[in-house]
Protein backbone atom coordinates (compact mmCIF):
# COMPACT_ATOMS: atom_id res chain seq x y z
CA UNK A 1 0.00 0.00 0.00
CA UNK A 2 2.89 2.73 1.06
CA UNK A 3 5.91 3.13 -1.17
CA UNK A 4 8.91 5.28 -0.13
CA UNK A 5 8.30 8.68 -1.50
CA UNK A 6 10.61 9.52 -4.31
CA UNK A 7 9.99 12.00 -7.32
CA UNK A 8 8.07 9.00 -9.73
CA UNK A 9 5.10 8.64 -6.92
CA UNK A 10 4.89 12.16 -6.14
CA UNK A 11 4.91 12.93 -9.48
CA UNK A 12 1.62 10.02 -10.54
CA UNK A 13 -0.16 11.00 -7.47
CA UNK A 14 -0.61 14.20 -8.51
CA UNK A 15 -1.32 13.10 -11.80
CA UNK A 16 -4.48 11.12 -10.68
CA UNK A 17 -5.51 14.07 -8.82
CA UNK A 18 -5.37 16.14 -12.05
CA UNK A 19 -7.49 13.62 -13.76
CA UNK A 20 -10.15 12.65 -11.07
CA UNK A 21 -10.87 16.71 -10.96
CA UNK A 22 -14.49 16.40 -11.05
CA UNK A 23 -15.11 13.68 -9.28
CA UNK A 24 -13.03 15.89 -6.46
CA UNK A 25 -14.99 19.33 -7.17
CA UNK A 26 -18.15 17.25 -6.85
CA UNK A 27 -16.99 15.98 -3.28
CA UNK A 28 -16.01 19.94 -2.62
CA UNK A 29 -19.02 21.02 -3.29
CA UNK A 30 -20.90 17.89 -1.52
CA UNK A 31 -18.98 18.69 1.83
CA UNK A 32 -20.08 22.54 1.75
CA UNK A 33 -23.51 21.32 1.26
CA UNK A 34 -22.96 18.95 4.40
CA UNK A 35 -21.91 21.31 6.49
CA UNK A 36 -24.72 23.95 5.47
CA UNK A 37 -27.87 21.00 6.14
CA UNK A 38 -25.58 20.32 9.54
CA UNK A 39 -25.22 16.53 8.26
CA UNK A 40 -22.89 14.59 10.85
CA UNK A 41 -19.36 14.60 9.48
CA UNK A 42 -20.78 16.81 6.86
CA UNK A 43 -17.12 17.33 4.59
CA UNK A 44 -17.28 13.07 4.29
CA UNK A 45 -21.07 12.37 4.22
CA UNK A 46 -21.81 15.22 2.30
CA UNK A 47 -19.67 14.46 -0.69
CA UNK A 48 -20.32 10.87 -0.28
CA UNK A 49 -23.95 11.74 -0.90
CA UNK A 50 -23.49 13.94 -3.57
CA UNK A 51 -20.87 11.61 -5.83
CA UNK A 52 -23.67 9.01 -4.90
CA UNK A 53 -26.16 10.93 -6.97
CA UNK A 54 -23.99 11.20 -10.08
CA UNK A 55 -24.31 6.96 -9.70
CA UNK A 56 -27.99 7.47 -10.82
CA UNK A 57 -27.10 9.42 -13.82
CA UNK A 58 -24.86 8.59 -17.22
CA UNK A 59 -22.06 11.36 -16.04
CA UNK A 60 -19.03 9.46 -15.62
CA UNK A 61 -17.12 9.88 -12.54
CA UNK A 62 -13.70 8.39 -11.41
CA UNK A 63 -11.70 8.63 -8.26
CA UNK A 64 -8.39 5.90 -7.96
CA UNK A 65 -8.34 4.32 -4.73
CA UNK A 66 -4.45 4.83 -4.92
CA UNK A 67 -4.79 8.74 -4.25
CA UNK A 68 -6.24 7.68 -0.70
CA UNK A 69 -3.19 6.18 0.51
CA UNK A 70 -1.72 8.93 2.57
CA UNK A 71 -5.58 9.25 3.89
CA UNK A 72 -5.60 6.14 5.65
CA UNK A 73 -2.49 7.49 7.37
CA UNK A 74 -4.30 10.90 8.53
CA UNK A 75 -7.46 8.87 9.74
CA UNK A 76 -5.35 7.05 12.23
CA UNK A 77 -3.20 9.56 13.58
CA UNK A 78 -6.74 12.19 14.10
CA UNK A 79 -8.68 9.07 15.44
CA UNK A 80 -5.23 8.68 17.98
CA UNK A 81 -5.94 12.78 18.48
CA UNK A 82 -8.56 12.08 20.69
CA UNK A 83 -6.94 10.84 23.60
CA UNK A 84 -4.87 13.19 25.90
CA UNK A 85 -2.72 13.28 28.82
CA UNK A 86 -5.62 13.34 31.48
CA UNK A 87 -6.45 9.55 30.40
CA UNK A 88 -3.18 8.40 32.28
CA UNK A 89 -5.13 9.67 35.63
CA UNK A 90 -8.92 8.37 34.66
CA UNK A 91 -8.55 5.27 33.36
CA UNK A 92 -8.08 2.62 36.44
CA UNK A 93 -11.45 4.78 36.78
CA UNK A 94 -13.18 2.92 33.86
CA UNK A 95 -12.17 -0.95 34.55
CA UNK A 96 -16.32 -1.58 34.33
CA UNK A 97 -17.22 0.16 31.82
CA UNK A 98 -14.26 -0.64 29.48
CA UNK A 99 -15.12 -4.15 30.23
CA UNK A 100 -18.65 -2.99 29.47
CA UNK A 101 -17.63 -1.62 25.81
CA UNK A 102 -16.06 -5.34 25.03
CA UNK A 103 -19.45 -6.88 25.52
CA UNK A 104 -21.29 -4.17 24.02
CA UNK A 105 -19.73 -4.09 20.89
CA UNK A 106 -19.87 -7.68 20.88
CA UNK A 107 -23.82 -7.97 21.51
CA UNK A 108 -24.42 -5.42 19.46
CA UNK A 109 -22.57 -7.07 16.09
CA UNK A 110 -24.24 -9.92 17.28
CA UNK A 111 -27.55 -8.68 16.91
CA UNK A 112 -27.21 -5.95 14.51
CA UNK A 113 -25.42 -8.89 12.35
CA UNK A 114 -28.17 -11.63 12.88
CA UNK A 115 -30.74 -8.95 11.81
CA UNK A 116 -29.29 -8.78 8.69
CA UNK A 117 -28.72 -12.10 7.96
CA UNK A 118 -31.98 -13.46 8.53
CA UNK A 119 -33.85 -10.57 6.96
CA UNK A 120 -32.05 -8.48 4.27
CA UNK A 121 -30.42 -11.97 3.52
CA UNK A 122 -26.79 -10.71 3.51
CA UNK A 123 -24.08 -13.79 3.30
CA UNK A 124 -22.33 -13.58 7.07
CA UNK A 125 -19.26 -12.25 6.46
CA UNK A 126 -21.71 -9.39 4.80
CA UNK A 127 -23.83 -9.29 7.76
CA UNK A 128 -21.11 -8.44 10.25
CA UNK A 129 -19.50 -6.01 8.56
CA UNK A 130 -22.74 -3.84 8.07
CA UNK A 131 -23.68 -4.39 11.59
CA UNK A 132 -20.60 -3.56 13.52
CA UNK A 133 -21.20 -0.66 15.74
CA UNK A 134 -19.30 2.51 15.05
CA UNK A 135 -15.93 3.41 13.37
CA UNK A 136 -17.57 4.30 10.38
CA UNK A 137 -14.41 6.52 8.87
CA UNK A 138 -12.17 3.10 9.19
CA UNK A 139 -14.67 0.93 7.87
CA UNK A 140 -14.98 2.90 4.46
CA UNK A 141 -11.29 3.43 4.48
CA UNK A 142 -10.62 -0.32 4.87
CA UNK A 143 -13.27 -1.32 2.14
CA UNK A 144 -11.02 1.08 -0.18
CA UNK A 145 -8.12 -0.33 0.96
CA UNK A 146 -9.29 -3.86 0.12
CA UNK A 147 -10.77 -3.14 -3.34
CA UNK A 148 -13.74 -2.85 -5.31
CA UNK A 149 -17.11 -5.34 -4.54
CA UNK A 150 -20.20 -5.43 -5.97
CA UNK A 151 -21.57 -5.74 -2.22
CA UNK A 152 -19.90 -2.70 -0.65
CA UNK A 153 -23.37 -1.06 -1.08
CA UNK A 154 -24.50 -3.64 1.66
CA UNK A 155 -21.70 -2.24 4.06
CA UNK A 156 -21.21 1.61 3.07
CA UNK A 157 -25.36 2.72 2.83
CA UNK A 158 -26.64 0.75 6.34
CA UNK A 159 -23.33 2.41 8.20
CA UNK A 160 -23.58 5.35 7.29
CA UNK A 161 -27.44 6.00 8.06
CA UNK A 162 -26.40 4.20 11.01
CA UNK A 163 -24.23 7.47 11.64
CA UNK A 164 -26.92 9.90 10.81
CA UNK A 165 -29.67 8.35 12.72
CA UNK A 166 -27.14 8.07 15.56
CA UNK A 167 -26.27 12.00 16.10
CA UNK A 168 -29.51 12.99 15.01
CA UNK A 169 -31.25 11.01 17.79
CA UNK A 170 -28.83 11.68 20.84
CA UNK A 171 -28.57 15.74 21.05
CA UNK A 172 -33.02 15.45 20.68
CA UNK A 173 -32.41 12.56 23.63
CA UNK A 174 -30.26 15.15 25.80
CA UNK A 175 -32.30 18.07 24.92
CA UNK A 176 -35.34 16.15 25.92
CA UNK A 177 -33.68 14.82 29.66
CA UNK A 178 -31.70 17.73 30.25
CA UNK A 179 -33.00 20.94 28.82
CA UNK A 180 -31.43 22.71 25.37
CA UNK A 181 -27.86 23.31 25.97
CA UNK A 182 -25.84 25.43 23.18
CA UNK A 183 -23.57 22.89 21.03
CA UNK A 184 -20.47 24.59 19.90
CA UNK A 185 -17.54 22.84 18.11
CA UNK A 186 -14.74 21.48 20.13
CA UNK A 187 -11.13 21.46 18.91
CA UNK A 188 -7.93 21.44 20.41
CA UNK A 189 -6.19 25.10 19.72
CA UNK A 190 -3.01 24.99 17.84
CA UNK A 191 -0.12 27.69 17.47
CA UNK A 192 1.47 27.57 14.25
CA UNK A 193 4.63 28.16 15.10
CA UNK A 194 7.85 26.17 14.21
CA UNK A 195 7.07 23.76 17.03
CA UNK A 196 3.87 22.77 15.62
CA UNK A 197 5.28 22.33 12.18
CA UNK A 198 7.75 20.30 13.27
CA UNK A 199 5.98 17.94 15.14
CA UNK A 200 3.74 17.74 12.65
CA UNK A 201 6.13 16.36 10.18
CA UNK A 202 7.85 14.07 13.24
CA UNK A 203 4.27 12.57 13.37
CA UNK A 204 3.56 12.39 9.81
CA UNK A 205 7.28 10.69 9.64
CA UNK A 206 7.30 8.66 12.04
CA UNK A 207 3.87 7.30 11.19
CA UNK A 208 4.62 6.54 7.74
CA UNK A 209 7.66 4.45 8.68
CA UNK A 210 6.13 2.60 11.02
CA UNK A 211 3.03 1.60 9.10
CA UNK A 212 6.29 0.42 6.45
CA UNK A 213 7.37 -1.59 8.81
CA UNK A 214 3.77 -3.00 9.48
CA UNK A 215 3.56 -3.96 6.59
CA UNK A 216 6.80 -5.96 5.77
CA UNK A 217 5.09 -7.88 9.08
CA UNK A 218 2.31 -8.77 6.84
CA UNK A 219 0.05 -6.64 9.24
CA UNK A 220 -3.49 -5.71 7.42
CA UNK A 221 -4.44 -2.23 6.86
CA UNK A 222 -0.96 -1.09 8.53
CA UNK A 223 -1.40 3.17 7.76
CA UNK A 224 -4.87 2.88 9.48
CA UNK A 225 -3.59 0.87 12.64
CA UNK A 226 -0.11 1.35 13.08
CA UNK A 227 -1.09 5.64 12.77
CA UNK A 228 -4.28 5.31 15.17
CA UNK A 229 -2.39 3.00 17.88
CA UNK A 230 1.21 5.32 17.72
CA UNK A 231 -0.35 8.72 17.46
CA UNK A 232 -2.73 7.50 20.48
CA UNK A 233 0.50 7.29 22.21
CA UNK A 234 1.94 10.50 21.45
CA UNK A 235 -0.97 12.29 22.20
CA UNK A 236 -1.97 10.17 25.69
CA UNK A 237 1.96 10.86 26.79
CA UNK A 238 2.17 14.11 25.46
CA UNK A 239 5.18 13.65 23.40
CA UNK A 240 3.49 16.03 20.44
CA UNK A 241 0.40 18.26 21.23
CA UNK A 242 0.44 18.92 17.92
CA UNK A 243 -3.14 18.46 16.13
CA UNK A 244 -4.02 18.69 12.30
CA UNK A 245 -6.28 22.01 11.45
CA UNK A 246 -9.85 21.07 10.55
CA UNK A 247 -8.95 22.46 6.97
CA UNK A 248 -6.71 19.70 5.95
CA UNK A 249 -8.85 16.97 8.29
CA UNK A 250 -12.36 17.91 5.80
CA UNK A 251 -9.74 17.79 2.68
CA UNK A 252 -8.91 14.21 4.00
CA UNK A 253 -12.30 13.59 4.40
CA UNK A 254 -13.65 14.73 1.21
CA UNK A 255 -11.07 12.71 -0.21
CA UNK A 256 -12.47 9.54 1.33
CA UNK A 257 -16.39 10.48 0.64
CA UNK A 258 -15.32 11.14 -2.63
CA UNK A 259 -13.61 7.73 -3.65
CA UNK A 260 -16.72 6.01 -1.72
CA UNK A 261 -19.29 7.61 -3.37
CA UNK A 262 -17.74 7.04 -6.86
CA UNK A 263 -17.39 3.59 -5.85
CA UNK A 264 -21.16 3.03 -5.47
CA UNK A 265 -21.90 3.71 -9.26
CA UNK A 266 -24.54 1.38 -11.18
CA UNK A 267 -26.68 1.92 -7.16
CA UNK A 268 -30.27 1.43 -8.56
CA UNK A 269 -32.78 4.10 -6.44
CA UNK A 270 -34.84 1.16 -4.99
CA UNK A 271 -31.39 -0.31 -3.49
CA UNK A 272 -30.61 2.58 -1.79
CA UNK A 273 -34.49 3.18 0.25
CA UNK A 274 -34.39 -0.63 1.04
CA UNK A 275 -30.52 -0.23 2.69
CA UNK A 276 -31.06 3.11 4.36
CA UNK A 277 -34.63 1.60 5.90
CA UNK A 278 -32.99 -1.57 7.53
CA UNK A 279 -30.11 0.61 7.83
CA UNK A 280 -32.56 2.69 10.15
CA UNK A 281 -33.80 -0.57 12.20
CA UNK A 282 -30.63 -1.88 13.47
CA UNK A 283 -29.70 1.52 14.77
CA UNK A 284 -32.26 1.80 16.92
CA UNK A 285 -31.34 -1.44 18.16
CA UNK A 286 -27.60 -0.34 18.66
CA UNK A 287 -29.27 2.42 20.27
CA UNK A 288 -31.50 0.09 22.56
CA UNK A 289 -28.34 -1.87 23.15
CA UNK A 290 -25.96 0.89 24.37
CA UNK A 291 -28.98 1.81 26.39
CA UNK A 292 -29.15 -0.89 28.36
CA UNK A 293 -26.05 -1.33 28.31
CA UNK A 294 -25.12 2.41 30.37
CA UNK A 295 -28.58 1.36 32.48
CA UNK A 296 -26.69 -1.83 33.75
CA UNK A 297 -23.40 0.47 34.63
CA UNK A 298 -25.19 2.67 36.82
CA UNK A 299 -25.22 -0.58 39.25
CA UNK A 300 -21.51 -0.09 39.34
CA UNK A 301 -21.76 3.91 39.93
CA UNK A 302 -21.90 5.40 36.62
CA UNK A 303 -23.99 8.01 36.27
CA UNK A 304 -26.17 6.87 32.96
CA UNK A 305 -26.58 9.45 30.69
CA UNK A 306 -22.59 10.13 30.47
CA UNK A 307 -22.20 6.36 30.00
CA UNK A 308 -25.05 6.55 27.09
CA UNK A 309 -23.01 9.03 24.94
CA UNK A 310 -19.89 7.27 25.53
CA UNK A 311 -21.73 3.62 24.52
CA UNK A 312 -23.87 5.32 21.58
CA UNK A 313 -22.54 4.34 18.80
CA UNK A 314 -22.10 7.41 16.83
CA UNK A 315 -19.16 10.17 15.04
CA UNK A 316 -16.37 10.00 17.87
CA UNK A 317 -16.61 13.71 17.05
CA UNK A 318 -19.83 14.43 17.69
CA UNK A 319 -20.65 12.75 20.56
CA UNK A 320 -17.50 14.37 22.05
CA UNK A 321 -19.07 17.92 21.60
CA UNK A 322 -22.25 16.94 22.82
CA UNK A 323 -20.23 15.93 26.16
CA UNK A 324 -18.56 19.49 26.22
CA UNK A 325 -22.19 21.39 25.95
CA UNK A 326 -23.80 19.15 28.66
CA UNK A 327 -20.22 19.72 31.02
CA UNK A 328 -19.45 15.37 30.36
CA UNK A 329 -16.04 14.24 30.79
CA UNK A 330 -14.75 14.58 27.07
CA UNK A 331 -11.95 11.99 27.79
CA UNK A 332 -14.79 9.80 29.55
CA UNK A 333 -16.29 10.10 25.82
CA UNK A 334 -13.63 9.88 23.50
CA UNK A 335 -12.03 7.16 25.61
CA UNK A 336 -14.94 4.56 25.47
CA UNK A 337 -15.29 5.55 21.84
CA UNK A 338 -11.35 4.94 20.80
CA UNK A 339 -11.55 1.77 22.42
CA UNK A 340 -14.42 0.14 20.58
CA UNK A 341 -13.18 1.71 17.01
CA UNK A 342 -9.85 -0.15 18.22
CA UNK A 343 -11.44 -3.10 18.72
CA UNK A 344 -12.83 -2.73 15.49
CA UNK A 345 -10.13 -1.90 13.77
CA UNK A 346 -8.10 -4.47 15.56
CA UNK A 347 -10.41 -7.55 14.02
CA UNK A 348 -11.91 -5.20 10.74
CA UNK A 349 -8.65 -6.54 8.63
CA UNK A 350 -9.54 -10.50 9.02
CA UNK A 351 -13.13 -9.64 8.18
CA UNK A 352 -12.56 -7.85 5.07
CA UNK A 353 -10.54 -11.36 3.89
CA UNK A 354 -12.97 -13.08 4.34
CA UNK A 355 -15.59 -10.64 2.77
CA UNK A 356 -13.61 -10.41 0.13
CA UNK A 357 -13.04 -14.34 -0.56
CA UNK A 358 -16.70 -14.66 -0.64
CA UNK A 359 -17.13 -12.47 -3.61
């Protein structure tokens, strides 16, 4: 997946770029729109959705999965930007609940999975993948990575209403239980001084080898892990404080919308009601799920509507924010969050075999 960067790669990749221009202006324009209609992840979704309505028409669109290879690298190190110092002190704290997450994520697949086995009549392999509960970003950027199938529709349209169903529901759920509470972004501040630059590039560096040397382990989807599980460690130990702008995170994201919304061509209109409607049933059962699930914790002392966001199975993002306008723990949040897209991502590579050998 990585090569060493020398002046013939540089000089191709920017060469695709030049050539996929419209399917890229499309995704531009898609992740303005997103952000305008307030979708969730708006710069991803939004030119996802937009791409995905070029699929209905005879406009040819193109977007090589090869120009998303440093994007797999910037997923992982801004999922590993969640985390922080104040984790070290909290996190004997969360024995229960991290325990908790295992089995949640677990039931949930379970269920989610079993839904769609018996009743959209997905293969199993299939079933799972569409059902597993969060970590939308490295779901789509692992279906890229693995290549082209005529069932990623199965996967990428039931996920991401999953998403949008998801952080619609919880801020009415909170404003509902706890009054209307103003919801304002949250993002670490950055100086741009040298300092910043240069740990930027360490990270970027340092990243990029080791995801190299991943790889020559024979280590699946080794940008997306090896970036997520070092950066996580930078960030938790405060090595680099360092955090990408939110300009050149919604570039990386439009990016990745783009190539899977491109990817969905030939979608037939009547596919896409019957995968966002089932899509729409099994989250409110990972919503019933996670429910019960922070219900059950409040035996063990957790308060439950902090334990709710942190088990909803949502944008990592969004339900972070949430937690800063209702004065939650944001580490409480983005902890339980990181661990079960870990998990994912931990077990997502041996999947995606297997999905793939049964196409």
């Amino acid at each position: 997946m990585f090569d060493f960067i020398n002046y013939t790669t540089i000089k191709n990749y920017f060469s695709s770029i030049i050539k996929s221009y419209k399917a890229i202006i499309i995704g531009l324009i898609g992740g303005y729109l997103g952000t305008v209609i307030g979708l969730p992840l708006p710069w991803l979704l939004g030119s996802l959705s937009l791409n995905l309505c070029f699929a209905f028409t005879k406009f040819k669109i193109e977007f090589p999965t090869k120009l998303l290879n440093p994007v797999f690298l910037i997923v992982g190190i801004i999922l590993g930007g969640t985390l922080n110092v104040s984790l070290l002190y909290k996190i004997h704290l969360w024995i229960f609940s991290s325990i908790a997450m295992i089995f949640c994520t677990i039931i949930s697949t379970i269920l989610a999975g079993y839904y769609f086995f018996k009743i959209c009549k997905f293969s199993k392999f299939i079933s799972v993948l569409a059902a597993l509960p969060g970590a939308f970003v490295p779901i789509s950027a692992a279906l890229l990575e693995f290549g082209k199938s005529k069932d990623d529709k199965k996967v990428l349209i039931p996920q991401a209403t999953r998403v949008i169903f998801i952080v619609s529901f919880v801020p009415i759920f909170f404003i509902n239980n706890l009054g209307f509470s103003e919801i304002t972004g949250y993002n670490f501040s950055n100086v741009y001084d040298y300092k910043y630059f240069l740990e930027i590039i360490f990270l970027l560096s340092i990243c990029f080898l080791f995801a190299n040397l991943l790889k020559k382990f024979n280590i699946p989807s080794p940008a997306l892990i090896g970036a997520m599980a070092l950066s996580g460690l930078f960030y938790t130990f405060e090595i680099i404080d360092a955090r990408f702008p939110d300009t050149f995170i919604n570039i990386a994201f439009v990016f990745l919308g783009t190539a899977l919304g491109t990817r969905l061509n030939g979608l037939k209109l009547n596919e896409l009601f019957y995968f966002i409607f089932h899509g729409l049933i099994v989250s409110a059962i990972l919503v019933i799920v996670a429910m019960t699930t922070a219900y059950v914790l409040t035996y063990a002392g957790f308060d439950f509507i902090p334990t709710f966001l942190s088990f909803a199975p949502g944008g990592i993002h969004e339900m972070v924010v949430i937690s800063v306008a209702y004065k939650i723990d944001p580490i409480f949040v983005s902890y339980h969050h990181f661990l079960r897209i870990f998990l994912i991502v931990i077990f997502l590579p041996l999947l995606l075999s297997k999905f793939r050998q049964s196409n």
